[in-house]
C-alpha atoms as a PDB file:
ATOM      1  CA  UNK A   1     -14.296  25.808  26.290  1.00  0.00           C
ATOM      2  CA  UNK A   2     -11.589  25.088  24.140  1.00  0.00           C
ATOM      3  CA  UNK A   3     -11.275  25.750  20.450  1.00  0.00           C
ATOM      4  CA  UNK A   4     -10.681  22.036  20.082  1.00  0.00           C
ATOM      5  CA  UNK A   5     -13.560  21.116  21.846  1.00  0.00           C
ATOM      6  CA  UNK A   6     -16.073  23.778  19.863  1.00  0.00           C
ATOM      7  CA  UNK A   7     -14.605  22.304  16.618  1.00  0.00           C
ATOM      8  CA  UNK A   8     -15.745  18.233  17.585  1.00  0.00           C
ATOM      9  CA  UNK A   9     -19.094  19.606  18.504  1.00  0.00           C
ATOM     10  CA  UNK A  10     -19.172  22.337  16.297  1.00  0.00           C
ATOM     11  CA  UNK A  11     -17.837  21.150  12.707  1.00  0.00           C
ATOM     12  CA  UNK A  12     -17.179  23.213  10.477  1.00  0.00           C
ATOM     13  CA  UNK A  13     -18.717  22.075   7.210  1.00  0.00           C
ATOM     14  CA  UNK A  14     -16.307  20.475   4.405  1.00  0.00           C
ATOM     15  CA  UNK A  15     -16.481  23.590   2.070  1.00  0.00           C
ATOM     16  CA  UNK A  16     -15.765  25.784   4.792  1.00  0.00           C
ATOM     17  CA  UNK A  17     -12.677  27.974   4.457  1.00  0.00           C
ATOM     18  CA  UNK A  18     -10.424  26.549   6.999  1.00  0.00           C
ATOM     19  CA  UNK A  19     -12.308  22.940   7.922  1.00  0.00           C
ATOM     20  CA  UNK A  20     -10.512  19.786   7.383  1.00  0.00           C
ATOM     21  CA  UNK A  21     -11.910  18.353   4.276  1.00  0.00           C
ATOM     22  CA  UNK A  22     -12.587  14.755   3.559  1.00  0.00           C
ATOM     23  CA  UNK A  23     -10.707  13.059   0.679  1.00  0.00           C
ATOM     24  CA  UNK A  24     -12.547  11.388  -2.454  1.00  0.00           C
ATOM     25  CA  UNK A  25     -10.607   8.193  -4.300  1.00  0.00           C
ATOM     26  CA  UNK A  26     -11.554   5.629  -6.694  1.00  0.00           C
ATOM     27  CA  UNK A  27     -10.145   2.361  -6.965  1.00  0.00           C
ATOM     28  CA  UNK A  28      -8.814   2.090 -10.631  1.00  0.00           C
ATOM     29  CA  UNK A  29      -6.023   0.826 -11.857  1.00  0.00           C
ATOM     30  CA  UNK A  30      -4.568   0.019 -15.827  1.00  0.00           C
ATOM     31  CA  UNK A  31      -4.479  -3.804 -16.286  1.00  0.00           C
ATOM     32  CA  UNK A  32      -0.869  -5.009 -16.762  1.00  0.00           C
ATOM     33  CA  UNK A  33       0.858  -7.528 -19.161  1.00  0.00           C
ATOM     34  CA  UNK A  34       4.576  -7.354 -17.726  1.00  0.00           C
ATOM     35  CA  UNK A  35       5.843  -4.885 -14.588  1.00  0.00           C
ATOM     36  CA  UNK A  36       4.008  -2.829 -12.346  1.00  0.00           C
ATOM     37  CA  UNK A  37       3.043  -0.385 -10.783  1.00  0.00           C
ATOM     38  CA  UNK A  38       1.995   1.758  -7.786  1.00  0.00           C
ATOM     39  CA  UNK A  39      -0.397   4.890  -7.186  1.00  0.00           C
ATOM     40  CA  UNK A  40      -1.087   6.797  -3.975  1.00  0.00           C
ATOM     41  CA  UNK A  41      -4.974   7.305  -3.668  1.00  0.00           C
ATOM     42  CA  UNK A  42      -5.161   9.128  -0.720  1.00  0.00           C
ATOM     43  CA  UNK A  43      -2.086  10.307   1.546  1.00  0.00           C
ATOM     44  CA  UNK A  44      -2.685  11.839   5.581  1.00  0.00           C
ATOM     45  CA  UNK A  45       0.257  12.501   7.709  1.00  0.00           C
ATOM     46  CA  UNK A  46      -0.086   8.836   9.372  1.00  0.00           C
ATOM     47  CA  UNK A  47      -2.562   7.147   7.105  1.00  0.00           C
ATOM     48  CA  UNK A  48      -1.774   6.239   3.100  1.00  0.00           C
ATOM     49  CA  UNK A  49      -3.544   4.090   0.837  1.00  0.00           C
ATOM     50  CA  UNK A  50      -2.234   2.559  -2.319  1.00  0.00           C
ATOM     51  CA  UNK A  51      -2.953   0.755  -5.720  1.00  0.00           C
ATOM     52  CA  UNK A  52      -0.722  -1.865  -6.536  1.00  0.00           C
ATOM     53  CA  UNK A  53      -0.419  -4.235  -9.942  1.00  0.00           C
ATOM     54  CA  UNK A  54       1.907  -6.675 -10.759  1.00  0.00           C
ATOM     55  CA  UNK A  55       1.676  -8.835 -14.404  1.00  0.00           C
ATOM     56  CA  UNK A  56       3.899 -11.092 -12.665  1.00  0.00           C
ATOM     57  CA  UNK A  57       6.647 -11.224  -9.764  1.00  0.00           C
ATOM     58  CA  UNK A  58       5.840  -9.035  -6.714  1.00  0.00           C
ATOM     59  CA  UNK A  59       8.110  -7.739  -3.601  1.00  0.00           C
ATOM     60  CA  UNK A  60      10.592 -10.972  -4.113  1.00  0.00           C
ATOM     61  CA  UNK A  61      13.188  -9.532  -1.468  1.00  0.00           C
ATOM     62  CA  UNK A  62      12.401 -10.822   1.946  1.00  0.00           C
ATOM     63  CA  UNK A  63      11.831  -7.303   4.248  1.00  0.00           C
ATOM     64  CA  UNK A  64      10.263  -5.652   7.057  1.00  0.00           C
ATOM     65  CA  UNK A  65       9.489  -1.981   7.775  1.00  0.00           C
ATOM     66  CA  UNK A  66      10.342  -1.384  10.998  1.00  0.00           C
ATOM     67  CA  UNK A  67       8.145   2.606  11.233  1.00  0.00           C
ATOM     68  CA  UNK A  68       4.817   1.341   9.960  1.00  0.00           C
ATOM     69  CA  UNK A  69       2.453  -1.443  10.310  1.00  0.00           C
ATOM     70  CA  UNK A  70       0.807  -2.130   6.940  1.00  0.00           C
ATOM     71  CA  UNK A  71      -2.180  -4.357   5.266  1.00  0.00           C
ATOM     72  CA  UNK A  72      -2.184  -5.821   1.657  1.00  0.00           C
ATOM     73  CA  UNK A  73      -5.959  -6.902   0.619  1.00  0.00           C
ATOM     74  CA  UNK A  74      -6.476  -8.700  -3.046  1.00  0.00           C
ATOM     75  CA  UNK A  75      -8.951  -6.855  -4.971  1.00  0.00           C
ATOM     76  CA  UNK A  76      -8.048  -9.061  -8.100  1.00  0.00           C
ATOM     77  CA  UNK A  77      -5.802 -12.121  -8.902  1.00  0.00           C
ATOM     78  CA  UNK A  78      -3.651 -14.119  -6.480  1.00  0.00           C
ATOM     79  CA  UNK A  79      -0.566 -13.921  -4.377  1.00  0.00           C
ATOM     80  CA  UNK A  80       1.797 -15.490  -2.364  1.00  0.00           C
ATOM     81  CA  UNK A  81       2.988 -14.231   0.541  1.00  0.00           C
ATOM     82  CA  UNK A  82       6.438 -15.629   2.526  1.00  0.00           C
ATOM     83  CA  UNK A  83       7.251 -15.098   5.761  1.00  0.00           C
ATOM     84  CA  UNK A  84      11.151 -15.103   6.834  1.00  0.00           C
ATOM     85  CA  UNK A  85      11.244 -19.276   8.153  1.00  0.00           C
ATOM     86  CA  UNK A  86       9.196 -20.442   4.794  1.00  0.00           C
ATOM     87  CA  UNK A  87       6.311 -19.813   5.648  1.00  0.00           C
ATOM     88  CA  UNK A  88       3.359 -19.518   3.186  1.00  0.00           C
ATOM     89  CA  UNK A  89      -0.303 -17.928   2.756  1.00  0.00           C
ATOM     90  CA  UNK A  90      -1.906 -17.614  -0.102  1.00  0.00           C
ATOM     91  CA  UNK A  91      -4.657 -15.005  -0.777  1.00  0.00           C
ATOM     92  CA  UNK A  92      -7.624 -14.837  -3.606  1.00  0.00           C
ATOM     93  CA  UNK A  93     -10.090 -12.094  -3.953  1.00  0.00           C
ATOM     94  CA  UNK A  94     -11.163 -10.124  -0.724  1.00  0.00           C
ATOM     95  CA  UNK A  95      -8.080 -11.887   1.136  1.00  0.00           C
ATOM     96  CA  UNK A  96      -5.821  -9.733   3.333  1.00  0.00           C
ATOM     97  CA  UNK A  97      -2.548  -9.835   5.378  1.00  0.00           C
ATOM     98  CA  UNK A  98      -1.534  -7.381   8.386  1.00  0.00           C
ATOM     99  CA  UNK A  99       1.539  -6.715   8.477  1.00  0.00           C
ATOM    100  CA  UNK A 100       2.955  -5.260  12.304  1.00  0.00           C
ATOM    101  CA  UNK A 101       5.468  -2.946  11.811  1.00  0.00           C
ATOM    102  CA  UNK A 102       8.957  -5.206  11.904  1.00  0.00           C
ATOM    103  CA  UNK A 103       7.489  -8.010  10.324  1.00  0.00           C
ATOM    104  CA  UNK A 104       9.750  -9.571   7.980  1.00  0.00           C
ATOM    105  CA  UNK A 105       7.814 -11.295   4.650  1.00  0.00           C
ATOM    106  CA  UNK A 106       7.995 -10.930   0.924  1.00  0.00           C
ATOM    107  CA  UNK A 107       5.384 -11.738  -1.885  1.00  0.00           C
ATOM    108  CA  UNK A 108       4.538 -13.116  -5.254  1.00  0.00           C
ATOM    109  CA  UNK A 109       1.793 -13.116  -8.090  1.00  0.00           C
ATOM    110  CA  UNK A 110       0.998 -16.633  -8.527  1.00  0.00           C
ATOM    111  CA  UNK A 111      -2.158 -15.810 -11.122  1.00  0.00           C
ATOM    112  CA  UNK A 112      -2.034 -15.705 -15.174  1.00  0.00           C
ATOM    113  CA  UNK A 113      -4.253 -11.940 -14.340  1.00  0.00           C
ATOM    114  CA  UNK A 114      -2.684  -9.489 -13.070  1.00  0.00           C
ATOM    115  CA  UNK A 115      -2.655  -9.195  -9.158  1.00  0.00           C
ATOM    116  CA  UNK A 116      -4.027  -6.259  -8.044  1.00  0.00           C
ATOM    117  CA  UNK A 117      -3.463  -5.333  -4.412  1.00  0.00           C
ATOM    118  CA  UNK A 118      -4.995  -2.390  -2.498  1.00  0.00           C
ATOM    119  CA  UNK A 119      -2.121  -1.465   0.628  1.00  0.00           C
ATOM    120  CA  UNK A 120      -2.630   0.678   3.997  1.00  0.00           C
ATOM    121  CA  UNK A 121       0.254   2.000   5.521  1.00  0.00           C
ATOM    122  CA  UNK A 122       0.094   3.471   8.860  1.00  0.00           C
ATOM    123  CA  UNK A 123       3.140   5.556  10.497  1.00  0.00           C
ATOM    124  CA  UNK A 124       4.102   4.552  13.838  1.00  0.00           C
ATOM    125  CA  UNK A 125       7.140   6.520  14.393  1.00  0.00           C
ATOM    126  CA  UNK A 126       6.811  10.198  13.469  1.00  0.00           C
ATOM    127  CA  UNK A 127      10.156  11.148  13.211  1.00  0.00           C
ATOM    128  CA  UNK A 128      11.499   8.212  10.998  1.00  0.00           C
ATOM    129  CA  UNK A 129      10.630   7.823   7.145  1.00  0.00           C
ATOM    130  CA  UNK A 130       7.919   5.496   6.885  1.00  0.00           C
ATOM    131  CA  UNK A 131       8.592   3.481   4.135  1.00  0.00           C
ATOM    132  CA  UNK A 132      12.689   2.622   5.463  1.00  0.00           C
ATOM    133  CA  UNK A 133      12.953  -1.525   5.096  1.00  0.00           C
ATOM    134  CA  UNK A 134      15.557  -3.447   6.624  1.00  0.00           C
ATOM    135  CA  UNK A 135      16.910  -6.030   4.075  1.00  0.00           C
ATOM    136  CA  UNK A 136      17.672  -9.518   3.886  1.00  0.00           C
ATOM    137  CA  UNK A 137      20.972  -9.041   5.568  1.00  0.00           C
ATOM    138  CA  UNK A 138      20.461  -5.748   7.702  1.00  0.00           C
ATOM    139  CA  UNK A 139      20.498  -3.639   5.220  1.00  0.00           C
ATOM    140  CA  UNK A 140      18.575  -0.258   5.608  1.00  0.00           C
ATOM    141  CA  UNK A 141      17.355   1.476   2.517  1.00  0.00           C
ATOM    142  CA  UNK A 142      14.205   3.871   1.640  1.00  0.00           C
ATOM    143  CA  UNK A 143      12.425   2.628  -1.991  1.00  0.00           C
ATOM    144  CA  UNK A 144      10.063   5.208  -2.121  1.00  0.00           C
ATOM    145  CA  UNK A 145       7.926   7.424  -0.386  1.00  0.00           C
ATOM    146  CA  UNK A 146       4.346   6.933   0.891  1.00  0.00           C
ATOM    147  CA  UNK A 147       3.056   9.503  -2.065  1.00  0.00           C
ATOM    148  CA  UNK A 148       4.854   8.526  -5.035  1.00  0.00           C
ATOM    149  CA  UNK A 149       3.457   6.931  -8.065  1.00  0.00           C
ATOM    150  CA  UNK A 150       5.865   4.277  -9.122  1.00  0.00           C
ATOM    151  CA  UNK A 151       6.171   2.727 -12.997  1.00  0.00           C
ATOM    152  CA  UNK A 152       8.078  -0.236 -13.414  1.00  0.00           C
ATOM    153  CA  UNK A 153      10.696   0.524 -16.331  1.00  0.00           C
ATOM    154  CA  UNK A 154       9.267  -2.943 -17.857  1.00  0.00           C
ATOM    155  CA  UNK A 155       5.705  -1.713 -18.392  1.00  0.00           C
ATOM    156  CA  UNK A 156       3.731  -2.993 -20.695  1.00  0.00           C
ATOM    157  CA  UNK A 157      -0.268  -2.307 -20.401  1.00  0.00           C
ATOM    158  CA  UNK A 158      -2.887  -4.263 -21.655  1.00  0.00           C
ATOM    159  CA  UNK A 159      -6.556  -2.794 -22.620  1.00  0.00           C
ATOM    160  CA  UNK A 160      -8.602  -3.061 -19.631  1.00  0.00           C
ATOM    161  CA  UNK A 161      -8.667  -1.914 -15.849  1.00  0.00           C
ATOM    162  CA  UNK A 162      -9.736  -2.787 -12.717  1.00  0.00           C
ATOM    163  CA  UNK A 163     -12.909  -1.455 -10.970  1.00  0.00           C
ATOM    164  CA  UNK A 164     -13.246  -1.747  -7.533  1.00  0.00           C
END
């Protein structure tokens, strides 16, 4: 028997020394009153989930990622998203929005809270950076990477959070 097969029917328990361990998050996030902001709650090799807030504005550059399909789901506030031939969706509370890898779109807050969004990014090309966007214009360019915690320069917080 292979050692892959006696580890799926023998797990190893999630303190042991060499077991793959499960990873714990919370869904919290600082409220915002102007920029935003972005923080990596859990991060695999294919898999990464993210907090997102925006006071106002949002990703307002139309874009696709061409090495990951991604998902944006509201957990607070409302958006607007735009797809590349005017198209329009809005989403409340418990909405979401798949997004195939190549898709071009871009979106907006359109609430007076701040829009909180929770996003999954999958990889779908392993040798490629995951979070490369091709522009308005065919423009390729990296933002940032799948684990970084991003402050707008424009922050401003308010008191409060969100629980999820």
């Amino acid at each position: 028997m292979s050692s892959q097969i006696e580890a799926a029917t023998n797990p190893a328990p999630w303190d042991g020394g060499d077991a793959v361990k499960p990873e714990f998050f919370r869904m919290r996030a600082q409220l915002l009153d102007q920029g935003n902001t972005e923080t990596p709650l859990a991060v695999g090799d294919h898999l990464w989930l993210k907090i997102k807030v925006y006071a106002k504005g949002g990703e307002n550059k139309l874009h696709a990622h061409p090495y990951q399909d991604h998902s944006f789901i509201v957990l607070s506030g409302r958006a607007r998203f735009h797809g590349p031939r005017g198209e329009t969706k809005e989403l409340a509370t418990n909405d979401g929005i798949f997004l195939p890898k190549g898709c071009f779109y871009w979106f907006e807050t359109i609430s007076e809270e701040p829009l909180v969004l929770l996003r999954a990014g999958a990889t779908v090309a392993e040798d490629k950076h995951p979070d490369m966007r091709i522009m308005d214009g065919d423009q390729w360019k990296v933002r940032r990477g799948r684990g970084e915690t991003y402050i707008s320069s424009d922050v401003k917080y308010r008191d409060g959070a969100f629980y999820g």
